[in-house]
N, C-alpha and C. Protein backbone atom coordinates (compact mmCIF):
# COMPACT_ATOMS: atom_id res chain seq x y z
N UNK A 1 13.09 2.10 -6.41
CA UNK A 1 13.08 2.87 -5.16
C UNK A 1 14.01 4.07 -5.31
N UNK A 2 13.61 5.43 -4.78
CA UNK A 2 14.26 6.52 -4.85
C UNK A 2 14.99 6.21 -3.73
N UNK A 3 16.62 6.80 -3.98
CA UNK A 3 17.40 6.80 -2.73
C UNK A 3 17.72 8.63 -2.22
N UNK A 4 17.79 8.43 -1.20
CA UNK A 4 18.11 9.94 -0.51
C UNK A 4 19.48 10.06 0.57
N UNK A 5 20.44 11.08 0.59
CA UNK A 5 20.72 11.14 1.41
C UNK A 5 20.24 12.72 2.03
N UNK A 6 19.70 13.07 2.99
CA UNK A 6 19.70 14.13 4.05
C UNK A 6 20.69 15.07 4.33
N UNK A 7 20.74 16.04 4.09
CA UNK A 7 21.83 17.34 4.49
C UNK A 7 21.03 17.29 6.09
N UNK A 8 22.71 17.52 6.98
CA UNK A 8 22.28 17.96 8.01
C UNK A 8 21.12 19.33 8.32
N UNK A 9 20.99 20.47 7.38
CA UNK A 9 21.04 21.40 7.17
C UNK A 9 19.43 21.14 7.57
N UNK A 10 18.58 20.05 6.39
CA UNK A 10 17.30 19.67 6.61
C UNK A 10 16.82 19.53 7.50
N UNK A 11 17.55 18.37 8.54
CA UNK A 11 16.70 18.08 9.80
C UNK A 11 17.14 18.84 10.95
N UNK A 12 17.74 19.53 10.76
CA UNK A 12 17.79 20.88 11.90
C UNK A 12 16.90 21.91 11.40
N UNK A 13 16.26 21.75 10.22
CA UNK A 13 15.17 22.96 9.81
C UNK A 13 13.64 21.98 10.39
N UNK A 14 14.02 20.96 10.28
CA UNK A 14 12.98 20.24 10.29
C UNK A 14 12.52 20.53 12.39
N UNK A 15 13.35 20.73 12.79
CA UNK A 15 13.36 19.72 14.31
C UNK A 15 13.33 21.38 15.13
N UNK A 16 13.38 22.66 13.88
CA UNK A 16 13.29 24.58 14.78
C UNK A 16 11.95 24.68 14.12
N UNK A 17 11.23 24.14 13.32
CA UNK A 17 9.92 24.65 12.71
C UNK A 17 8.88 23.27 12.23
N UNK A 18 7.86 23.24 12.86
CA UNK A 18 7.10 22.27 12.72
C UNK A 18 6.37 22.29 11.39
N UNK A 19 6.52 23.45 10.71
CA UNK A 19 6.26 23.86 9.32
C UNK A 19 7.32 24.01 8.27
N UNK A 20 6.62 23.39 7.43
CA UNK A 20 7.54 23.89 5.87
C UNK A 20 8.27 21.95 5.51
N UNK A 21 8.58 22.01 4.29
CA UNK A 21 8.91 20.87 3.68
C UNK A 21 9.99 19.86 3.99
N UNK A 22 10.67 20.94 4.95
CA UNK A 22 12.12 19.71 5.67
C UNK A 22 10.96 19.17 6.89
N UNK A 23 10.03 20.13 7.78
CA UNK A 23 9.46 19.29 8.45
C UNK A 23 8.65 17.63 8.21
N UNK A 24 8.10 18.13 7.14
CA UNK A 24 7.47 17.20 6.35
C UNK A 24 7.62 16.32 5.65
N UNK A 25 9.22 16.53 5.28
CA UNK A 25 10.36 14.90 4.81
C UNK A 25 10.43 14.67 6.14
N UNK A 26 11.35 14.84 7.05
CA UNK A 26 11.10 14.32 8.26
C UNK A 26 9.81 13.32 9.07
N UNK A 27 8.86 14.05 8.94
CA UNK A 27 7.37 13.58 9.14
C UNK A 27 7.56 12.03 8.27
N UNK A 28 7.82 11.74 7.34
CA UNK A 28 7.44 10.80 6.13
C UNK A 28 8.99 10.41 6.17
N UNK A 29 9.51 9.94 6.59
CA UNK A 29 10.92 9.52 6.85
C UNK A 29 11.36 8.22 6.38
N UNK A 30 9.89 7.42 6.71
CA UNK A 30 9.81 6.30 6.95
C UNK A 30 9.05 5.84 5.75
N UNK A 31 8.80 6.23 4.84
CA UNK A 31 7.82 6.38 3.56
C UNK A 31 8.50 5.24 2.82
N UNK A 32 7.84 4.75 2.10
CA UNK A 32 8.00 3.58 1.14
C UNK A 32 8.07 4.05 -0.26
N UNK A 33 8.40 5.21 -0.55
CA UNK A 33 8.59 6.09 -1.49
C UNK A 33 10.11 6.06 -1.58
N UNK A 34 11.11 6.20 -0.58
CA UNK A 34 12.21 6.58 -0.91
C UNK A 34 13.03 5.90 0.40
N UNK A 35 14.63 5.44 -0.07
CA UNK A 35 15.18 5.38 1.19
C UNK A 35 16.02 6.05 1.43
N UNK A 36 16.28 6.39 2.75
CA UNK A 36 17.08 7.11 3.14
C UNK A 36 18.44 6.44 3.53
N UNK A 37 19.94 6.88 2.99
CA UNK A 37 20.94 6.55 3.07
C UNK A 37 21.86 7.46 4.55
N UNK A 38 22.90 6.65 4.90
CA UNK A 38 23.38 7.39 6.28
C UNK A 38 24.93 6.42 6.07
N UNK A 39 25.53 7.41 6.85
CA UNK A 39 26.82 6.31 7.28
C UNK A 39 27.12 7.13 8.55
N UNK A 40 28.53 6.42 9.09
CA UNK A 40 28.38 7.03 10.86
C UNK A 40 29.08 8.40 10.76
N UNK A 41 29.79 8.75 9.64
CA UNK A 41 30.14 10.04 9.72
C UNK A 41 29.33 11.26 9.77
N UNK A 42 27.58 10.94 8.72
CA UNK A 42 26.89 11.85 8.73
C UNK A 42 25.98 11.48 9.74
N UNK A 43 26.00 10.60 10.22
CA UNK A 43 25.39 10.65 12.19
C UNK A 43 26.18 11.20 13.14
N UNK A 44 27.00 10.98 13.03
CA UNK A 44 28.42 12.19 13.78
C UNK A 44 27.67 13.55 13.62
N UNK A 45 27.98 14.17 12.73
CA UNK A 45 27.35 15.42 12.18
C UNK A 45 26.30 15.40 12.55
N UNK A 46 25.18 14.81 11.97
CA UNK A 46 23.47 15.04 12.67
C UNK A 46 23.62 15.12 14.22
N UNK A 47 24.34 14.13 15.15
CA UNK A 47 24.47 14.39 16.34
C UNK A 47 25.21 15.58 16.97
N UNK A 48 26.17 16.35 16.21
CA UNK A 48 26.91 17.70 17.18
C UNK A 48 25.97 18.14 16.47
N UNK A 49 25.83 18.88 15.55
CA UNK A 49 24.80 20.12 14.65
C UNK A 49 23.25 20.07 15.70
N UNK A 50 22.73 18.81 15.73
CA UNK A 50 21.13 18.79 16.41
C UNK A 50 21.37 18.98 17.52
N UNK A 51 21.92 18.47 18.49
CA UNK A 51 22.41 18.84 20.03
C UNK A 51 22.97 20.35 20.18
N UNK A 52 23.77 20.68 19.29
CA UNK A 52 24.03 22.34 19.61
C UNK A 52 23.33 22.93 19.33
N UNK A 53 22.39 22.73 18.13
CA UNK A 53 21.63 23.83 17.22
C UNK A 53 20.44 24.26 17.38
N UNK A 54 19.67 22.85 17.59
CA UNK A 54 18.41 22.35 17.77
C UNK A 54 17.76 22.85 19.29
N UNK A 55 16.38 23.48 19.56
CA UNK A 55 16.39 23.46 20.56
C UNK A 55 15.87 22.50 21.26
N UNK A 56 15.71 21.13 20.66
CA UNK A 56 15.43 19.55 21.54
C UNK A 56 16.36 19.24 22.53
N UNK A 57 15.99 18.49 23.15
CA UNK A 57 16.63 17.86 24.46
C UNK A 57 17.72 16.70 23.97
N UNK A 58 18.90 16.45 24.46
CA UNK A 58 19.55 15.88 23.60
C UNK A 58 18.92 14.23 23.83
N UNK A 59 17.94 13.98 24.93
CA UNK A 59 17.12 12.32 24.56
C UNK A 59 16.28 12.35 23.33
N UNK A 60 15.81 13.66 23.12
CA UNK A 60 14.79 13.61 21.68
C UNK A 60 15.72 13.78 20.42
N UNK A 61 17.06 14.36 20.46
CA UNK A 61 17.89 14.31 19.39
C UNK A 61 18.23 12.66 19.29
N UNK A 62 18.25 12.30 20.24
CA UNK A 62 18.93 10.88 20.46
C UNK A 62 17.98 9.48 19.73
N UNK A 63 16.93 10.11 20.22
CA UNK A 63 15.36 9.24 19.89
C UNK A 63 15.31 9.23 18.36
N UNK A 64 15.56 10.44 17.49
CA UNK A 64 15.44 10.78 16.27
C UNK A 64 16.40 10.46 15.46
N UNK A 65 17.46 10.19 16.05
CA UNK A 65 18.71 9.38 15.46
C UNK A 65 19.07 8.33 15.53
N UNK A 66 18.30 7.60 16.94
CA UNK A 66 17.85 6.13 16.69
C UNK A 66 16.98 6.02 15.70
N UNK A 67 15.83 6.21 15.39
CA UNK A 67 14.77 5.95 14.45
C UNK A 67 15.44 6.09 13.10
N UNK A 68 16.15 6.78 12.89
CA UNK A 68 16.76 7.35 11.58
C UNK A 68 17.84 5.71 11.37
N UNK A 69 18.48 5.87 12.38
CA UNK A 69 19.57 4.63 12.24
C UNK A 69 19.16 3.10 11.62
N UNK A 70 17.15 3.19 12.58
CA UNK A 70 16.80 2.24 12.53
C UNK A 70 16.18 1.55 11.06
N UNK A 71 15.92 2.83 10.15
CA UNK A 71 15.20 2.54 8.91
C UNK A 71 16.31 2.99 7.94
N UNK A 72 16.98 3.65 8.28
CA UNK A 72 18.33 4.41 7.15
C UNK A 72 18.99 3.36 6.54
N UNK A 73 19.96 2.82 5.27
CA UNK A 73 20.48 1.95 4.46
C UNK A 73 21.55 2.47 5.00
N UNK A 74 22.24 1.51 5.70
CA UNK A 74 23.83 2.11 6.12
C UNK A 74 24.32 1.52 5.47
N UNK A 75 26.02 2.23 4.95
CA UNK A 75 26.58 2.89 4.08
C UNK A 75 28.33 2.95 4.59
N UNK A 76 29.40 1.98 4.32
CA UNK A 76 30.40 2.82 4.81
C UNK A 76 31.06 3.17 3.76
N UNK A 77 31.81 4.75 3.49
CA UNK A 77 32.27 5.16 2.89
C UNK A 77 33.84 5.46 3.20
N UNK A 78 34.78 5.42 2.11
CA UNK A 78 36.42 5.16 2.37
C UNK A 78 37.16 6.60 2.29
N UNK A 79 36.22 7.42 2.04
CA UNK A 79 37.02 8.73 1.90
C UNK A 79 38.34 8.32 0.74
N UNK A 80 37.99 8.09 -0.66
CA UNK A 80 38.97 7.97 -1.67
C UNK A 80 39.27 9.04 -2.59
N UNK A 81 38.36 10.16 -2.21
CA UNK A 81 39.02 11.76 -2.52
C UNK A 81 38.37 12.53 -2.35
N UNK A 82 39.29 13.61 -2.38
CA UNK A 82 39.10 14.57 -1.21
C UNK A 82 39.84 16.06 -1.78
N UNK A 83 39.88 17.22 -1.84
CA UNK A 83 38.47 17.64 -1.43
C UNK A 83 37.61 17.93 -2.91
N UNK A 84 37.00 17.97 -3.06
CA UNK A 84 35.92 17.95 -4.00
C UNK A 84 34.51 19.24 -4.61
N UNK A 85 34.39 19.44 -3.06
CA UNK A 85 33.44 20.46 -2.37
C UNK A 85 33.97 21.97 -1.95
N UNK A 86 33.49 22.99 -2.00
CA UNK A 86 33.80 24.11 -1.85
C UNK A 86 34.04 24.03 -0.06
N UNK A 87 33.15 23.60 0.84
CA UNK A 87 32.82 23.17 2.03
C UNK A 87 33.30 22.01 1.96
N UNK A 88 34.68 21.88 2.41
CA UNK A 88 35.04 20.24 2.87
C UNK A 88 34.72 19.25 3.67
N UNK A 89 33.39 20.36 4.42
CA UNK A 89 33.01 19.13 5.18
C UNK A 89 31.77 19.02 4.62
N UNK A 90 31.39 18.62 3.99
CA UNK A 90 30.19 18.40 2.86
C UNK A 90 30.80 16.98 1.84
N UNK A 91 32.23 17.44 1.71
CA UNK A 91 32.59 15.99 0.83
C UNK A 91 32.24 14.71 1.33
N UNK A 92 31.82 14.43 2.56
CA UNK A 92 31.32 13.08 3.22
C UNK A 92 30.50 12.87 2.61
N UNK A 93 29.61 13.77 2.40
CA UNK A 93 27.86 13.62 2.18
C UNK A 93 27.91 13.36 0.55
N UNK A 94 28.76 14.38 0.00
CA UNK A 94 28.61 13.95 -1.39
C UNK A 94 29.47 12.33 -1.70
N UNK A 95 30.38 11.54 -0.94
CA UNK A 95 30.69 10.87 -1.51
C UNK A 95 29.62 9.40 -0.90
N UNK A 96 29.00 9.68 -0.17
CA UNK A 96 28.06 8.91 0.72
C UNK A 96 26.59 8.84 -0.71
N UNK A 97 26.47 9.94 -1.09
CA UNK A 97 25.53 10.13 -2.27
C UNK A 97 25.99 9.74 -3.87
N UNK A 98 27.26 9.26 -3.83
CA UNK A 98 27.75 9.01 -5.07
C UNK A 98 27.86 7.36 -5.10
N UNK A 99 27.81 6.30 -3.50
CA UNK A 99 28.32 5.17 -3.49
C UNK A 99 26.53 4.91 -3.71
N UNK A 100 25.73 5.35 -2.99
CA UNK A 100 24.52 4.76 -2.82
C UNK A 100 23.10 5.46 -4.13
N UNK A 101 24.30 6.23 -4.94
CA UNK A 101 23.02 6.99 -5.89
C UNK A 101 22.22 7.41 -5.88
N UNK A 102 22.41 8.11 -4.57
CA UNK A 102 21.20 9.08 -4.72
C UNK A 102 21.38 10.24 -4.76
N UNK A 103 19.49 11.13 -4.53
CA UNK A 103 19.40 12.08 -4.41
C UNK A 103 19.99 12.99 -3.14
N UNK A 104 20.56 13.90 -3.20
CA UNK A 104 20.81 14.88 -2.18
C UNK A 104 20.17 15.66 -1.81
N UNK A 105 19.62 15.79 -0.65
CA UNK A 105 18.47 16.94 -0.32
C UNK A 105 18.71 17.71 0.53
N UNK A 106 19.28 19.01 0.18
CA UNK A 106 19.62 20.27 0.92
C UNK A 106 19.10 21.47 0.97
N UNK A 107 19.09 22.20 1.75
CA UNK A 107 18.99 23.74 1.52
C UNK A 107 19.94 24.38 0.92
N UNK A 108 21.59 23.78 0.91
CA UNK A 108 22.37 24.63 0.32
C UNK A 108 22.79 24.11 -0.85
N UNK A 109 21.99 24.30 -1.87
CA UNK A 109 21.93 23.37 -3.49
C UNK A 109 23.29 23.78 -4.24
N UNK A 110 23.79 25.30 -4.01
CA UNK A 110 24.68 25.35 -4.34
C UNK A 110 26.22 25.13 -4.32
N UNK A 111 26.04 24.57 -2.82
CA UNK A 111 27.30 24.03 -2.01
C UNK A 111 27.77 22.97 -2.73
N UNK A 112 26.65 22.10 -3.66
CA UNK A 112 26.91 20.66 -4.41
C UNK A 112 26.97 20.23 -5.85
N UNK A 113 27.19 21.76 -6.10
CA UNK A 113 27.35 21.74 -8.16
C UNK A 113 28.41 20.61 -8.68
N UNK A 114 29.37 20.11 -8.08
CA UNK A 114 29.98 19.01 -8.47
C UNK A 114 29.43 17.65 -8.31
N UNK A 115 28.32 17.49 -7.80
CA UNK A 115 27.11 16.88 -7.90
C UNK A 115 26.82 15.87 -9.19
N UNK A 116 26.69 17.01 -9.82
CA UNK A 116 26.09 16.82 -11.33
C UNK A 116 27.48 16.29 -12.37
N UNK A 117 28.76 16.06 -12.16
CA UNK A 117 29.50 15.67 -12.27
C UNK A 117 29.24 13.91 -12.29
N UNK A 118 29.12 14.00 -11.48
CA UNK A 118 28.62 12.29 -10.51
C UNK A 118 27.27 11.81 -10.92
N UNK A 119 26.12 12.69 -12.25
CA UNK A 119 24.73 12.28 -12.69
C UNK A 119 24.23 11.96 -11.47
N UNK A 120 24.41 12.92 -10.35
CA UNK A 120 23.73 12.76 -9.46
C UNK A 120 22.87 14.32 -9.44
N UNK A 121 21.40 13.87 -8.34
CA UNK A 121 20.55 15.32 -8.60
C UNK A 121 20.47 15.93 -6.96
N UNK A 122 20.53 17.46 -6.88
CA UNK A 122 20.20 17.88 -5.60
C UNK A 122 18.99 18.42 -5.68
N UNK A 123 18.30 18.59 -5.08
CA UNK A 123 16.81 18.62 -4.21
C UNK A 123 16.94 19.99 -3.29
N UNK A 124 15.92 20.55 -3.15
CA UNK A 124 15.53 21.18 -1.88
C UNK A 124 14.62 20.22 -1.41
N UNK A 125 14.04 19.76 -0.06
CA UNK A 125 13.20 19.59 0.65
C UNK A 125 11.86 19.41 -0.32
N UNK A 126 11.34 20.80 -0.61
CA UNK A 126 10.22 21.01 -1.30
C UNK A 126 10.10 20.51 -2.66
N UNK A 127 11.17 20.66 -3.50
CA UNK A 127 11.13 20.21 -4.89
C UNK A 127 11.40 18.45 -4.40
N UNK A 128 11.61 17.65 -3.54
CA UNK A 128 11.94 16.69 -3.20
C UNK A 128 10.79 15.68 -3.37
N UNK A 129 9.64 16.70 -2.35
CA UNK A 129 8.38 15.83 -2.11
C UNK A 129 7.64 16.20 -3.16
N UNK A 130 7.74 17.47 -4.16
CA UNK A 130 6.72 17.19 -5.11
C UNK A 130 6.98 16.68 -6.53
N UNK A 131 8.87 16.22 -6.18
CA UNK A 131 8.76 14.77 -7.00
C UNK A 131 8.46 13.49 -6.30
N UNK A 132 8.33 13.22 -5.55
CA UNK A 132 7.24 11.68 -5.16
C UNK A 132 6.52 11.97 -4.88
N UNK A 133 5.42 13.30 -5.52
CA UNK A 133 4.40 13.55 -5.22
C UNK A 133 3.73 14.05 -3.86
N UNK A 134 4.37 14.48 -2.91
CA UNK A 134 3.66 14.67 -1.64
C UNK A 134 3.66 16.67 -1.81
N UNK A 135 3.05 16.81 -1.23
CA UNK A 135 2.74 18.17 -0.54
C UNK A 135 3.61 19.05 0.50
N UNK A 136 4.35 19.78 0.33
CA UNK A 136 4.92 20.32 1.80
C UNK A 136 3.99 20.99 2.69
């Protein structure tokens, strides 16, 4: 099984445009292709970022972060170093992606070059799904 964790970055692209490849990981969320990893810090984050950013209602941000909660592999992470990341608040995500091995899937690929440090791989969205084969 492929593991994933989600950049906030994705599902706020996903949740302003019903088009394009973050929509479409989103869409397939729930796919038996890959799981998706979370802990409550990067639900913290998905919850201020989608409620401010997003133009959904904060019951449909709420709805989408239940569902997410409900299929996501939770994850707690100890924060055992720090900082790591050019963007320190990104080190959550990368150390959330280093306990559970997975893939990272962002728009900002370059924010996570220490990544590859960790034989871990970052993703866009698009290069994401047309490694498990799907279509954006």
């Amino acid at each position: 099984m492929i593991n994933i964790v989600i950049d906030t970055n994705v599902l706020l692209s996903a949740l302003l445009s019903n088009k394009g490849a973050s929509y479409k990981l989103l869409s397939i969320i729930d796919s038996e292709k890959f799981v998706v990893h979370i802990s409550t810090t990067l639900l913290y984050e998905y919850e201020e970022i989608l409620k401010l950013k997003s133009k959904m209602s904060a019951v449909y941000v709420d709805a989408i972060l239940d569902y997410i909660c409900l299929i996501g592999k939770k994850n707690s992470i100890f924060y055992l170093w720090r900082p790591r990341l050019k963007d320190v608040d990104d080190d959550f995500l990368l150390e959330l992606a280093v306990k559970s091995h997975s893939i990272i899937v962002t728009l900002n690929g370059k924010d996570f070059k220490p990544a590859f440090e960790y034989g871990l791989e970052v993703m866009t969205p698009k290069e994401f799904l047309q490694y498990i084969g799907e279509t954006a």
